[in-house]
N, C-alpha and C. Protein backbone atom coordinates (compact mmCIF):
# COMPACT_ATOMS: atom_id res chain seq x y z
N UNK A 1 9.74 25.87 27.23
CA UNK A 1 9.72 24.91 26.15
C UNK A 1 8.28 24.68 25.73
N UNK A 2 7.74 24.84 24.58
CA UNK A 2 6.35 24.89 24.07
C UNK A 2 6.27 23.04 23.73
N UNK A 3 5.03 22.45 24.68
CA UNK A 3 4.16 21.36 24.42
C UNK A 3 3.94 20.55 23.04
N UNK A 4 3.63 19.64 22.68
CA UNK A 4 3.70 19.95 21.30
C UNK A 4 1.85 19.22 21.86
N UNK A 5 1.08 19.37 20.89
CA UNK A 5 -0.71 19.83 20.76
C UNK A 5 -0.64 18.45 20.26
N UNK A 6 -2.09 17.94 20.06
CA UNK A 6 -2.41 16.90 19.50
C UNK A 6 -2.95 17.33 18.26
N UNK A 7 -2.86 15.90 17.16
CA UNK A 7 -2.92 16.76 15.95
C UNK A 7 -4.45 17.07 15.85
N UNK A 8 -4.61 17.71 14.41
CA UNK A 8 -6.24 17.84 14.51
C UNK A 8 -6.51 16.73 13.44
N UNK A 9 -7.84 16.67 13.73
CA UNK A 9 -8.65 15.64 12.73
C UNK A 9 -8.81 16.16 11.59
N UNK A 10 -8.80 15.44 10.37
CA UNK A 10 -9.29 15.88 8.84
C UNK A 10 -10.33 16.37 8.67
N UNK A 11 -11.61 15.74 10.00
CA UNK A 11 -12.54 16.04 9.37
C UNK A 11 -13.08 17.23 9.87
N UNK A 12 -12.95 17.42 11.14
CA UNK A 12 -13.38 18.78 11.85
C UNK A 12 -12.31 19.73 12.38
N UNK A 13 -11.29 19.48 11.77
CA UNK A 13 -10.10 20.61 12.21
C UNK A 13 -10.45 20.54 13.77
N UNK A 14 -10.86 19.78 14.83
CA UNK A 14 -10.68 20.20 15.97
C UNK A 14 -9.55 19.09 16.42
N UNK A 15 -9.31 19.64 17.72
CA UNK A 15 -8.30 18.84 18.11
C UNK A 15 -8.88 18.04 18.87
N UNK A 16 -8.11 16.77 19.12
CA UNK A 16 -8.43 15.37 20.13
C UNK A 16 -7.56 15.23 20.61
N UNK A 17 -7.75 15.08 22.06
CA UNK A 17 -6.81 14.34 23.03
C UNK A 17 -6.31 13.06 22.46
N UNK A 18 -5.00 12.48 22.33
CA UNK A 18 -4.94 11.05 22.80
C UNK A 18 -6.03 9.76 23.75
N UNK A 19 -6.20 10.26 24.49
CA UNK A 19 -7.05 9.37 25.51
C UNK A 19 -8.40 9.75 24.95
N UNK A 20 -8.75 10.73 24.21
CA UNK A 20 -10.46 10.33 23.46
C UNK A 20 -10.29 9.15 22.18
N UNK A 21 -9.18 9.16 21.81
CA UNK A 21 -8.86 8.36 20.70
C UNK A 21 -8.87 7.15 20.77
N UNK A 22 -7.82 6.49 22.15
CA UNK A 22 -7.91 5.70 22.81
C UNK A 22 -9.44 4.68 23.36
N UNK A 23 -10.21 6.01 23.60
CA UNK A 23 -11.63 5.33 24.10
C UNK A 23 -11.79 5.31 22.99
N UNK A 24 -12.53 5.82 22.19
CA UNK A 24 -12.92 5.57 20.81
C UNK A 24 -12.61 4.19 20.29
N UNK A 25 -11.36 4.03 20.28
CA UNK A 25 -10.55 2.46 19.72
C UNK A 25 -11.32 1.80 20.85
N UNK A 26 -11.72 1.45 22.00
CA UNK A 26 -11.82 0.58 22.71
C UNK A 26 -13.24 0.63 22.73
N UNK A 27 -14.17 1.49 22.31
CA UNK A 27 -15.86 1.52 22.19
C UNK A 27 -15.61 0.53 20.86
N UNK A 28 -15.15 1.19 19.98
CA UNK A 28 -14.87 0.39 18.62
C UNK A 28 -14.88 -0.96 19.27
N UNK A 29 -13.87 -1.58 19.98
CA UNK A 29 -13.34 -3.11 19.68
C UNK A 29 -14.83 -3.50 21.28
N UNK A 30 -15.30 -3.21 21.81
CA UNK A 30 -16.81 -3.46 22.12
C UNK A 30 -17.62 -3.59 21.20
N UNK A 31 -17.54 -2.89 20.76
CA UNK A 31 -19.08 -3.13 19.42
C UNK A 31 -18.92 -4.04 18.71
N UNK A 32 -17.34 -3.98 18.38
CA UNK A 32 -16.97 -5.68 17.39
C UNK A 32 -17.52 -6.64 18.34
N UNK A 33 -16.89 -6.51 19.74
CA UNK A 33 -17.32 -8.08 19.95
C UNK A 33 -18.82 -8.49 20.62
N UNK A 34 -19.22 -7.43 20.38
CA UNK A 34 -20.91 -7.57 20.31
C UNK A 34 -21.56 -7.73 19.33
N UNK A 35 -20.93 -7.58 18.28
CA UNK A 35 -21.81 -8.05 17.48
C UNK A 35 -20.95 -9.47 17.03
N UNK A 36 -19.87 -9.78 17.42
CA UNK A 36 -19.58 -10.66 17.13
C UNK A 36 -20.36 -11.84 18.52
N UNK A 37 -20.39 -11.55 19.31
CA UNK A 37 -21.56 -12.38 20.22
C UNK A 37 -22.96 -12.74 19.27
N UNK A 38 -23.34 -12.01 18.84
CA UNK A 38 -24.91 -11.90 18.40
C UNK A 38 -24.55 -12.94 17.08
N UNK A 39 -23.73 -12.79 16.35
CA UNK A 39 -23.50 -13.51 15.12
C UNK A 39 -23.07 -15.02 15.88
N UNK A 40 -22.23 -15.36 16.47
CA UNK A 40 -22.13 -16.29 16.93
C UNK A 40 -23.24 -17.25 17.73
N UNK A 41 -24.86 -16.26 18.03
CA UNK A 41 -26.01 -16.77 18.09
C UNK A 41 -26.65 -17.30 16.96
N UNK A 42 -26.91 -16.68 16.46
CA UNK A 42 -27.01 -16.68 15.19
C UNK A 42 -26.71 -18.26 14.24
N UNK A 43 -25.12 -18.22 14.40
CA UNK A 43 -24.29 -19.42 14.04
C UNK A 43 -25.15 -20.58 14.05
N UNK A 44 -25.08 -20.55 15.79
CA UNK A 44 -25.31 -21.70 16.33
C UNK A 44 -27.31 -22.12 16.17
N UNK A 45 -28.05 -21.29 16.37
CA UNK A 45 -29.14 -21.66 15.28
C UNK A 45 -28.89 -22.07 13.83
N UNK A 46 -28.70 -21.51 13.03
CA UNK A 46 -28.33 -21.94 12.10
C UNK A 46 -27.93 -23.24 12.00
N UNK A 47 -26.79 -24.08 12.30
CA UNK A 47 -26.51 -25.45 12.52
C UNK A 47 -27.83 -26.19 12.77
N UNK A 48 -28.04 -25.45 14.10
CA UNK A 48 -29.44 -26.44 14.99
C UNK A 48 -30.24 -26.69 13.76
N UNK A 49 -30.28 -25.75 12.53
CA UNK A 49 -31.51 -25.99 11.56
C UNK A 49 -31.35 -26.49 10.73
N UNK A 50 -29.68 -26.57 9.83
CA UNK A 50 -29.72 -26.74 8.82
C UNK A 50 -28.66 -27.93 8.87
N UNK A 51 -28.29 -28.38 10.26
CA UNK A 51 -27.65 -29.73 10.28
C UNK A 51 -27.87 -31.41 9.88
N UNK A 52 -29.16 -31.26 9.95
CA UNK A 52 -29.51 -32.77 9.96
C UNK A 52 -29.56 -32.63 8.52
N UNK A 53 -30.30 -31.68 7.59
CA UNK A 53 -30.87 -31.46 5.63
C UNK A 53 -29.26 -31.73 5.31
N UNK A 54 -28.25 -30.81 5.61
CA UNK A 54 -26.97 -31.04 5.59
C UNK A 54 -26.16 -32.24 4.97
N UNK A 55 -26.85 -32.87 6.74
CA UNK A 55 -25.53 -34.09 6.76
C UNK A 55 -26.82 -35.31 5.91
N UNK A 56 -28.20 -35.08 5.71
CA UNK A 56 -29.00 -36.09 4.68
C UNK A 56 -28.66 -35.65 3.56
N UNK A 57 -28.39 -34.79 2.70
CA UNK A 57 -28.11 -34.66 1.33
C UNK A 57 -26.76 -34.28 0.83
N UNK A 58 -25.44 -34.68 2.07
CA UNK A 58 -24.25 -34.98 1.44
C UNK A 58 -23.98 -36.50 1.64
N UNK A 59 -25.04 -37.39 2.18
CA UNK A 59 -24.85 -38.67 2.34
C UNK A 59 -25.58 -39.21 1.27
N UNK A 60 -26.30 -38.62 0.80
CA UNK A 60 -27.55 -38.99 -0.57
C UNK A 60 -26.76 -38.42 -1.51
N UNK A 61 -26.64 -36.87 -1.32
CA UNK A 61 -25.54 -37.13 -2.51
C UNK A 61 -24.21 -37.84 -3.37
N UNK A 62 -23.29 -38.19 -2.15
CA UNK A 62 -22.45 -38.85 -2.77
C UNK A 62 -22.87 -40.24 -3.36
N UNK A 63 -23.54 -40.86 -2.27
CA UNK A 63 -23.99 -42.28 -2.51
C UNK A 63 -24.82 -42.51 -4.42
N UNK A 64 -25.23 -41.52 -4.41
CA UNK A 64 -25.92 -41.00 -5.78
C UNK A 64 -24.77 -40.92 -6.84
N UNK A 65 -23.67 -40.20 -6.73
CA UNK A 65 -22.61 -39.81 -7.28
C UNK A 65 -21.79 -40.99 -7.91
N UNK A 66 -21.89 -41.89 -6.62
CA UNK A 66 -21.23 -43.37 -6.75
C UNK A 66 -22.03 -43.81 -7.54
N UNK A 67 -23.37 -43.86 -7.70
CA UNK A 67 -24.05 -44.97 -8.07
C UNK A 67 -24.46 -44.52 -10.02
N UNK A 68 -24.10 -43.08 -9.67
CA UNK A 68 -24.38 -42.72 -11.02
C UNK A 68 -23.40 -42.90 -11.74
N UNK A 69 -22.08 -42.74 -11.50
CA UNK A 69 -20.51 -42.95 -12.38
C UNK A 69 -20.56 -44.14 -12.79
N UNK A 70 -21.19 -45.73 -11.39
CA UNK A 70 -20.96 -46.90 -11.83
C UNK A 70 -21.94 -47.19 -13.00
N UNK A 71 -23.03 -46.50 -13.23
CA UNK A 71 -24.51 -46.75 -14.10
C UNK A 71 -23.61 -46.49 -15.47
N UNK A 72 -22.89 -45.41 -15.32
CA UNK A 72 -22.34 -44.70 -16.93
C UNK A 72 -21.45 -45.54 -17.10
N UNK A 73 -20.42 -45.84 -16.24
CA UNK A 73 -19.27 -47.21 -16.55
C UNK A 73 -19.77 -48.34 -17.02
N UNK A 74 -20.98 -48.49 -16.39
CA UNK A 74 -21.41 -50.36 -17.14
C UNK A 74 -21.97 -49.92 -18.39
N UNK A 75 -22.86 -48.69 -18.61
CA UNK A 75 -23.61 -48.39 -19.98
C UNK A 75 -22.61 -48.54 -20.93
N UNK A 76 -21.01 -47.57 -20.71
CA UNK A 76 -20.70 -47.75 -21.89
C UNK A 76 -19.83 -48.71 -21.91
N UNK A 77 -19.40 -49.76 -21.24
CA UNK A 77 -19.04 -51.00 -21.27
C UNK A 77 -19.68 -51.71 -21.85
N UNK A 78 -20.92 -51.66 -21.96
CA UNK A 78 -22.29 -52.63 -22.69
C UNK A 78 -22.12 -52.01 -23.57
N UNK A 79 -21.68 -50.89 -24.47
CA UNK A 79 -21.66 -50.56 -25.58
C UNK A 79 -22.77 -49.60 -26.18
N UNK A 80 -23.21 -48.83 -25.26
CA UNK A 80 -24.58 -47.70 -25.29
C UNK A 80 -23.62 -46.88 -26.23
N UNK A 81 -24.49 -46.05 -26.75
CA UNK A 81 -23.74 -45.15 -27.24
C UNK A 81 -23.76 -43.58 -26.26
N UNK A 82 -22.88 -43.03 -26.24
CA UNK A 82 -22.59 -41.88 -25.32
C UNK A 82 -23.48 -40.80 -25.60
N UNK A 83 -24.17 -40.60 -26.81
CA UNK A 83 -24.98 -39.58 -27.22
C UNK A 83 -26.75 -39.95 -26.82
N UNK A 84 -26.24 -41.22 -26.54
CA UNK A 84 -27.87 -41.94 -26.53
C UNK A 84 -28.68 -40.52 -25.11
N UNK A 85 -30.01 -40.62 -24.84
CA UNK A 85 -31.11 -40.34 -23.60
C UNK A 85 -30.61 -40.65 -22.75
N UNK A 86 -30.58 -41.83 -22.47
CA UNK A 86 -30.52 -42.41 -20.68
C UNK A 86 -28.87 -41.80 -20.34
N UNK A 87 -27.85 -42.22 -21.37
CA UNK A 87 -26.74 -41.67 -21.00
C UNK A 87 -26.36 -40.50 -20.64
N UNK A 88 -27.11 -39.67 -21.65
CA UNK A 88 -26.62 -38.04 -21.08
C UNK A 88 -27.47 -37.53 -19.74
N UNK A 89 -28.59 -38.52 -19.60
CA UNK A 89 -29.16 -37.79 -18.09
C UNK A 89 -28.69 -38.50 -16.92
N UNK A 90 -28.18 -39.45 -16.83
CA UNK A 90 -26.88 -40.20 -15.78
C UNK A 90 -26.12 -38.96 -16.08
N UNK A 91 -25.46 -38.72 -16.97
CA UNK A 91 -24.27 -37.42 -17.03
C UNK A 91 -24.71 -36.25 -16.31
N UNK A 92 -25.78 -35.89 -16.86
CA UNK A 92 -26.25 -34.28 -16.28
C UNK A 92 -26.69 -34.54 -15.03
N UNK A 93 -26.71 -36.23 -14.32
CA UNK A 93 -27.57 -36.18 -13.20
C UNK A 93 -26.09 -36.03 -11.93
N UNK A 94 -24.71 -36.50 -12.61
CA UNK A 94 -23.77 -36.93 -11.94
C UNK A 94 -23.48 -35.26 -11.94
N UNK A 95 -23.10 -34.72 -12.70
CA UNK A 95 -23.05 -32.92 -12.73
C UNK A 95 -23.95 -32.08 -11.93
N UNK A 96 -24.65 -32.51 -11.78
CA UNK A 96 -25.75 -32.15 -10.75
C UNK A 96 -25.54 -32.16 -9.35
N UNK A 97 -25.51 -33.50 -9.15
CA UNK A 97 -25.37 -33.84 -7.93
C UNK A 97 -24.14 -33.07 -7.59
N UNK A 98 -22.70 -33.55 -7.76
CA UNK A 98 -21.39 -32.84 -8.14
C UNK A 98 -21.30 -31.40 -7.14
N UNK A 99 -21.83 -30.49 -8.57
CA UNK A 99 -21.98 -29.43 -8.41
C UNK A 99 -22.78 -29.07 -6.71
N UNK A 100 -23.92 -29.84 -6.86
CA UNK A 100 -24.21 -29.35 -5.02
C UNK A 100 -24.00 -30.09 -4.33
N UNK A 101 -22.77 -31.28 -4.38
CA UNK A 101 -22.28 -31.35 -3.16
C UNK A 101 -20.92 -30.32 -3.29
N UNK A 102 -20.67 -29.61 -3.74
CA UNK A 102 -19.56 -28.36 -4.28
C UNK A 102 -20.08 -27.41 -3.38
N UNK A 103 -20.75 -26.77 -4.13
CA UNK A 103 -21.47 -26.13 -3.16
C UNK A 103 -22.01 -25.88 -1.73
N UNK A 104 -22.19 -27.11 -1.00
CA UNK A 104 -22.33 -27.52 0.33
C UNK A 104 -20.86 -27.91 1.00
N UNK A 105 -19.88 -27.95 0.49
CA UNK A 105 -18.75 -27.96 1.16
C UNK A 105 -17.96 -27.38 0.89
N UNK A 106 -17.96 -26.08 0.23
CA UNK A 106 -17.56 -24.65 -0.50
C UNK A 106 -18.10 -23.91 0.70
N UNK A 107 -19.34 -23.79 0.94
CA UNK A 107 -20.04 -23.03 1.68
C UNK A 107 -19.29 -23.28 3.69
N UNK A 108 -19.09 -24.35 4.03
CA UNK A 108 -18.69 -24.39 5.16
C UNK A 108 -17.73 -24.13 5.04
N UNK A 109 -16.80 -24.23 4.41
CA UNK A 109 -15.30 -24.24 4.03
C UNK A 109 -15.04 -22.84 4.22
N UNK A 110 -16.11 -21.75 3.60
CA UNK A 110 -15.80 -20.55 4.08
C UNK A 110 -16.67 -19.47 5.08
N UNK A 111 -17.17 -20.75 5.48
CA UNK A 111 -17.94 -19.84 6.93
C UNK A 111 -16.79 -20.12 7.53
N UNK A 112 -16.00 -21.19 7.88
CA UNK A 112 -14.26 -21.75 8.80
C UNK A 112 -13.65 -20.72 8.48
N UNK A 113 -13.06 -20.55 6.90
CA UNK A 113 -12.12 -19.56 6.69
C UNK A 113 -12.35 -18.34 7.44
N UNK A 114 -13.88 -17.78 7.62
CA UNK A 114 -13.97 -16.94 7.83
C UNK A 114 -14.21 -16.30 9.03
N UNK A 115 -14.52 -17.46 9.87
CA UNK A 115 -13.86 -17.23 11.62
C UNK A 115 -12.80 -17.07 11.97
N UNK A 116 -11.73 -18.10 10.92
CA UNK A 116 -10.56 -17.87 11.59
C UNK A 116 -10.02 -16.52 10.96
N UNK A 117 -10.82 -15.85 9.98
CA UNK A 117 -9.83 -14.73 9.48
C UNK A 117 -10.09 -13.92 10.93
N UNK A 118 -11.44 -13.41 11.34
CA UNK A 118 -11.46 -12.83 12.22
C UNK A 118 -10.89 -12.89 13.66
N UNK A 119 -10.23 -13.81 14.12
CA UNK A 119 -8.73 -13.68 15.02
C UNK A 119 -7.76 -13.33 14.39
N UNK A 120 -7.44 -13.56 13.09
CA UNK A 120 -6.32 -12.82 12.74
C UNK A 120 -6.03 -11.83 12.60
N UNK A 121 -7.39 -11.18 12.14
CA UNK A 121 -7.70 -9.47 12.11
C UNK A 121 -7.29 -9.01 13.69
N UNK A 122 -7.83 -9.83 14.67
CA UNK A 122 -8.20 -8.81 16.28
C UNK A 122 -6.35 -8.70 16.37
N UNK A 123 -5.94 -10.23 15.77
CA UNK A 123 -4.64 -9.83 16.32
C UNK A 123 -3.52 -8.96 15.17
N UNK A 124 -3.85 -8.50 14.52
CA UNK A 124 -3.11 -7.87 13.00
C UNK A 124 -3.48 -5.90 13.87
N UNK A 125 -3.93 -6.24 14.27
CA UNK A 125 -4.50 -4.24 15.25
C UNK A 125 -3.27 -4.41 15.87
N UNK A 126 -3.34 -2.77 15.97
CA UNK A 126 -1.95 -2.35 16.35
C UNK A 126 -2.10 -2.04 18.29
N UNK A 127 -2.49 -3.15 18.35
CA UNK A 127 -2.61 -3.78 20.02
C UNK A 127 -1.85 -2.85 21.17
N UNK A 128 -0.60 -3.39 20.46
CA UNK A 128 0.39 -3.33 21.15
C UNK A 128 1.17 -1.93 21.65
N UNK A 129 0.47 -0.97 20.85
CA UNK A 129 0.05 0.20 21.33
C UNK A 129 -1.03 1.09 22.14
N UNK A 130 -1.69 -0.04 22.47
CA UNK A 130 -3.34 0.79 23.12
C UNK A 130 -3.00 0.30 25.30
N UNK A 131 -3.52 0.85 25.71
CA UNK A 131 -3.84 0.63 26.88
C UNK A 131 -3.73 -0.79 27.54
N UNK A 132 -3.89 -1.43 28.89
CA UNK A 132 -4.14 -2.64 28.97
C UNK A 132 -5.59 -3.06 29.23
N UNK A 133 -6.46 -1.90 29.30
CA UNK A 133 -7.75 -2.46 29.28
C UNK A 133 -8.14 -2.53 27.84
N UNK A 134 -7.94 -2.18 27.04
CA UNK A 134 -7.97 -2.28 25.31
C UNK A 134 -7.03 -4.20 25.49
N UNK A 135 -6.23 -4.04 25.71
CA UNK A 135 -5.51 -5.09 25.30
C UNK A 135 -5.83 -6.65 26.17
N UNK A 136 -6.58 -6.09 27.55
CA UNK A 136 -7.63 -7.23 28.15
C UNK A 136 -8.80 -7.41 27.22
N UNK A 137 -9.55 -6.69 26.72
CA UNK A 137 -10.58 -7.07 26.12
C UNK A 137 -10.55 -7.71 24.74
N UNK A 138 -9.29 -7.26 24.17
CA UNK A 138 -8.81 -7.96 22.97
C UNK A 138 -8.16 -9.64 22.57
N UNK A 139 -7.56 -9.96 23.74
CA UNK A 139 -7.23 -11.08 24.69
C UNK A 139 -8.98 -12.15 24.64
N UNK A 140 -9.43 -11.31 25.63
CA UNK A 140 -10.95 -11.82 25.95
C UNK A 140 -11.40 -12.32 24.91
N UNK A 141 -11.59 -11.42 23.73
CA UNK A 141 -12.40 -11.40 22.45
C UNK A 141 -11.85 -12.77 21.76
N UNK A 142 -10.68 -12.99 21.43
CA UNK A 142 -9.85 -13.74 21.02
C UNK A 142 -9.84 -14.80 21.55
N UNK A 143 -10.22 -14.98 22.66
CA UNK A 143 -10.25 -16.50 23.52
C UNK A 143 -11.70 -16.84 23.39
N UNK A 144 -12.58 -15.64 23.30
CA UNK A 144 -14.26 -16.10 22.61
C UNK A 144 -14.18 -17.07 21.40
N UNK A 145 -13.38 -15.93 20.25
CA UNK A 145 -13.77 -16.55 19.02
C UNK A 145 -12.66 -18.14 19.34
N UNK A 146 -11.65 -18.35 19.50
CA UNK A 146 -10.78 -19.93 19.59
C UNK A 146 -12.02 -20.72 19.84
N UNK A 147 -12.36 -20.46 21.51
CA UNK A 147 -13.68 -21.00 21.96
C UNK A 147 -14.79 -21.59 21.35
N UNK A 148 -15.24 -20.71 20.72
CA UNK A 148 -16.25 -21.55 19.90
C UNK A 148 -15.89 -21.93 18.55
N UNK A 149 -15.96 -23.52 18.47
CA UNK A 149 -15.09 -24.65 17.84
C UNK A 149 -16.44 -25.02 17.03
N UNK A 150 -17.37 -24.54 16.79
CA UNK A 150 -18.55 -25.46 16.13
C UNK A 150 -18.37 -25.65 14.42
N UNK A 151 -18.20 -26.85 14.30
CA UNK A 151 -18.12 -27.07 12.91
C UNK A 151 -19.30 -28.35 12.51
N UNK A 152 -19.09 -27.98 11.16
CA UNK A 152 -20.30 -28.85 10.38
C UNK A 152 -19.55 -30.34 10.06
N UNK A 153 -19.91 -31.63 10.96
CA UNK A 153 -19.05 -32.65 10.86
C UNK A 153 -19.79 -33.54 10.24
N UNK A 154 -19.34 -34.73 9.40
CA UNK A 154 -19.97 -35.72 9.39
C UNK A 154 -19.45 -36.96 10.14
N UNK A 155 -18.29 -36.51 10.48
CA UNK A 155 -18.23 -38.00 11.83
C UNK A 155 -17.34 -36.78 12.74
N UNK A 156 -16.83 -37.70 13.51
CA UNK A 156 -16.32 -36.93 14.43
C UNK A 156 -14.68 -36.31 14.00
N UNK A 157 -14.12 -36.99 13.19
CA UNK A 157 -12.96 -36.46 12.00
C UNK A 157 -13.05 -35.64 10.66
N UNK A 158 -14.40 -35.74 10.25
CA UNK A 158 -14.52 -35.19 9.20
C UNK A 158 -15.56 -33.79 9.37
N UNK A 159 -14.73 -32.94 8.88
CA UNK A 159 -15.46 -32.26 8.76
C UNK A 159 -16.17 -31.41 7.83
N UNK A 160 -17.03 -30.97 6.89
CA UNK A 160 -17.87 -30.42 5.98
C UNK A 160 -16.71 -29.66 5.40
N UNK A 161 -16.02 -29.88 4.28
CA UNK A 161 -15.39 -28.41 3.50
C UNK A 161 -14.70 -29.38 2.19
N UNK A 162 -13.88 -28.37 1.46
CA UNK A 162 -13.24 -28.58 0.36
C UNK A 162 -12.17 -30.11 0.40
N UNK A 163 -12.23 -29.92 1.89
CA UNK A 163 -11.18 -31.32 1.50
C UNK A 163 -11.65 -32.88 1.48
N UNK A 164 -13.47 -32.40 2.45
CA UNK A 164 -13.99 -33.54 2.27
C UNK A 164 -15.00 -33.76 0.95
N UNK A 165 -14.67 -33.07 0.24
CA UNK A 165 -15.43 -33.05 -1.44
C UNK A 165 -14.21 -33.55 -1.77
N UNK A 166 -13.21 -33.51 -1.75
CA UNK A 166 -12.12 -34.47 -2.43
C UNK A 166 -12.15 -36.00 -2.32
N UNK A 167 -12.56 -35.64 -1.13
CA UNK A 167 -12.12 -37.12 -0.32
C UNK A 167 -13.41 -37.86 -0.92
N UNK A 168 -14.38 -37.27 -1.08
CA UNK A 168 -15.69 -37.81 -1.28
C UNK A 168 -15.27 -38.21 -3.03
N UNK A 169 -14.86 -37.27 -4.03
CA UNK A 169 -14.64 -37.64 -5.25
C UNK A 169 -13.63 -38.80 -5.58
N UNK A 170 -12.63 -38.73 -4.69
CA UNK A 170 -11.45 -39.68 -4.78
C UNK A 170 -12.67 -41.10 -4.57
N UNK A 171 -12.74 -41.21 -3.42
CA UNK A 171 -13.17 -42.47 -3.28
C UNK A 171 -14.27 -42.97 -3.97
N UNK A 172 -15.29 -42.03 -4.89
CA UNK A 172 -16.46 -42.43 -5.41
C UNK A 172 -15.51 -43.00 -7.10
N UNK A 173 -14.71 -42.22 -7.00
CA UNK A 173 -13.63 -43.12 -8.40
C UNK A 173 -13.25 -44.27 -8.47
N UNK A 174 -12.50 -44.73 -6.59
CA UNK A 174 -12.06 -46.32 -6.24
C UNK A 174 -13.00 -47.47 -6.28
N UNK A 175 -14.40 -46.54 -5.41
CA UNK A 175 -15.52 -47.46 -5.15
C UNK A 175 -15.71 -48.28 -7.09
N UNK A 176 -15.98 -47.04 -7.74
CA UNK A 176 -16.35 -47.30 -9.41
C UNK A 176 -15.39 -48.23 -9.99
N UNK A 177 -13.76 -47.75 -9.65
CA UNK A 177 -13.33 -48.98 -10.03
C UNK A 177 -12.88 -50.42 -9.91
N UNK A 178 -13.46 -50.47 -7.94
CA UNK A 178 -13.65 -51.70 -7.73
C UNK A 178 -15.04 -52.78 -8.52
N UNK A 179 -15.81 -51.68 -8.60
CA UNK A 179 -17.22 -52.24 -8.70
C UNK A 179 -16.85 -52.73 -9.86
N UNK A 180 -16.35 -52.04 -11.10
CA UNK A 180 -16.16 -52.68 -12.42
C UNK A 180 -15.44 -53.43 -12.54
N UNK A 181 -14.11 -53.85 -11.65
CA UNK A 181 -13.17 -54.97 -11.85
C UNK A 181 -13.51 -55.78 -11.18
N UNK A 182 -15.12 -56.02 -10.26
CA UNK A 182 -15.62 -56.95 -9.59
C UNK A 182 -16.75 -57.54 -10.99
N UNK A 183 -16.83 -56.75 -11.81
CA UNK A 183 -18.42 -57.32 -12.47
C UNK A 183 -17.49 -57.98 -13.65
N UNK A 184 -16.14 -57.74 -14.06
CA UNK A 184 -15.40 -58.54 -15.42
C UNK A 184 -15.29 -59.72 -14.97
C-alpha cells in the first residue's frame, strides 16, 4: 500500500514534514508572545509618562467645556448677538476643547479594543489542531495578555474611553442646565 507524502510548498516545490510545520507554528506563536512581552513594556512606560498630562487635561478640559457652554447660555440669554467676537470664540473655544477631549478618549478606547482583539486572535488559531506544547504556550500567552488589566482611569470606575466622553458631555449639558435654571 503506497504512503501518501506530504504536500509540497508553493514556494520551493520541496516537501515538509508535518512536524517541521508544526515547529514552525510554534516558533511563530514564540515570537508573538515576545514581542508581545516587549510591547506590553513599553505600555506600561507609556502610562508611567503620559498619565498624570492625561488625567490634568481631561479634568481641565471638561471643567472648561462646562464653563464655556454656561458663558454662551448666559451671552445669548443677555441677548449678544450670535455672530458677535466674544461669542464665536466661546464657540470655537468649546469645539476645541470637545474635539481633544475626543480625541483623548478615542485614543484609549482603542489601545482597550485593541488588547482585547489580540486574545481573540490567539484564540480564533486553529489551536485545536497543533500539539499540546503549542497549545500550553497558547493557554500561557492568553493568561499573560487577561493579566495585564492596565487601564487609563480617572477614578477607580471610570475609565478613559468613548463612554466616558459621553458621560462627560451628558453631564456638562445637566450641569448648564442647572446653572441656568439657578440664575432665572
Amino acid at each position: 500500500r503506497a504512503q501518501s507524502s506530504p504536500p509540497e510548498t508553493p514556494d520551493t516545490g520541496v516537501r515538509m514534514k508535518l512536524n517541521d510545520v508544526e515547529l514552525n507554528h510554534y516558533d511563530d506563536l514564540i515570537g508573538h508572545i515576545q514581542d508581545n512581552q516587549k510591547l506590553i513594556k513599553v505600555y506600561d512606560v507609556f502610562f508611567d509618562v503620559v498619565r498624570p498630562v492625561v488625567l490634568v487635561q481631561i479634568g481641565n478640559g471638561s471643567y472648561s467645556v462646562i464653563s464655556l457652554i454656561f458663558l454662551i447660555s448666559l451671552m445669548y440669554l443677555m441677548g449678544i448677538p450670535v455672530l458677535s467676537a466674544p461669542f464665536l470664540k466661546f464657540i470655537c473655544g468649546v469645539i476645541s476643547l470637545t474635539i481633544e477631549l475626543f480625541i483623548f478618549c478615542y485614543g484609549f478606547n482603542h489601545i482597550e479594543t485593541a488588547k482585547s482583539v489580540i486574545n481573540f486572535g490567539l484564540y480564533s488559531s486553529n489551536w485545536t489542531e497543533m500539539d499540546l506544547k503549542f497549545k500550553k504556550s497558547l493557554l500561557l500567552a492568553m493568561k499573560m495578555n487577561s493579566s495585564h488589566k492596565r487601564v487609563m482611569k480617572i477614578s477607580p470606575n471610570s475609565a478613559v474611553g468613548l463612554e466616558m466622553f459621553a458621560r462627560v458631555m451628558n453631564m456638562s449639558c445637566s450641569i448648564v442646565s442647572v446653572l441656568i435654571n439657578s440664575r432665572s
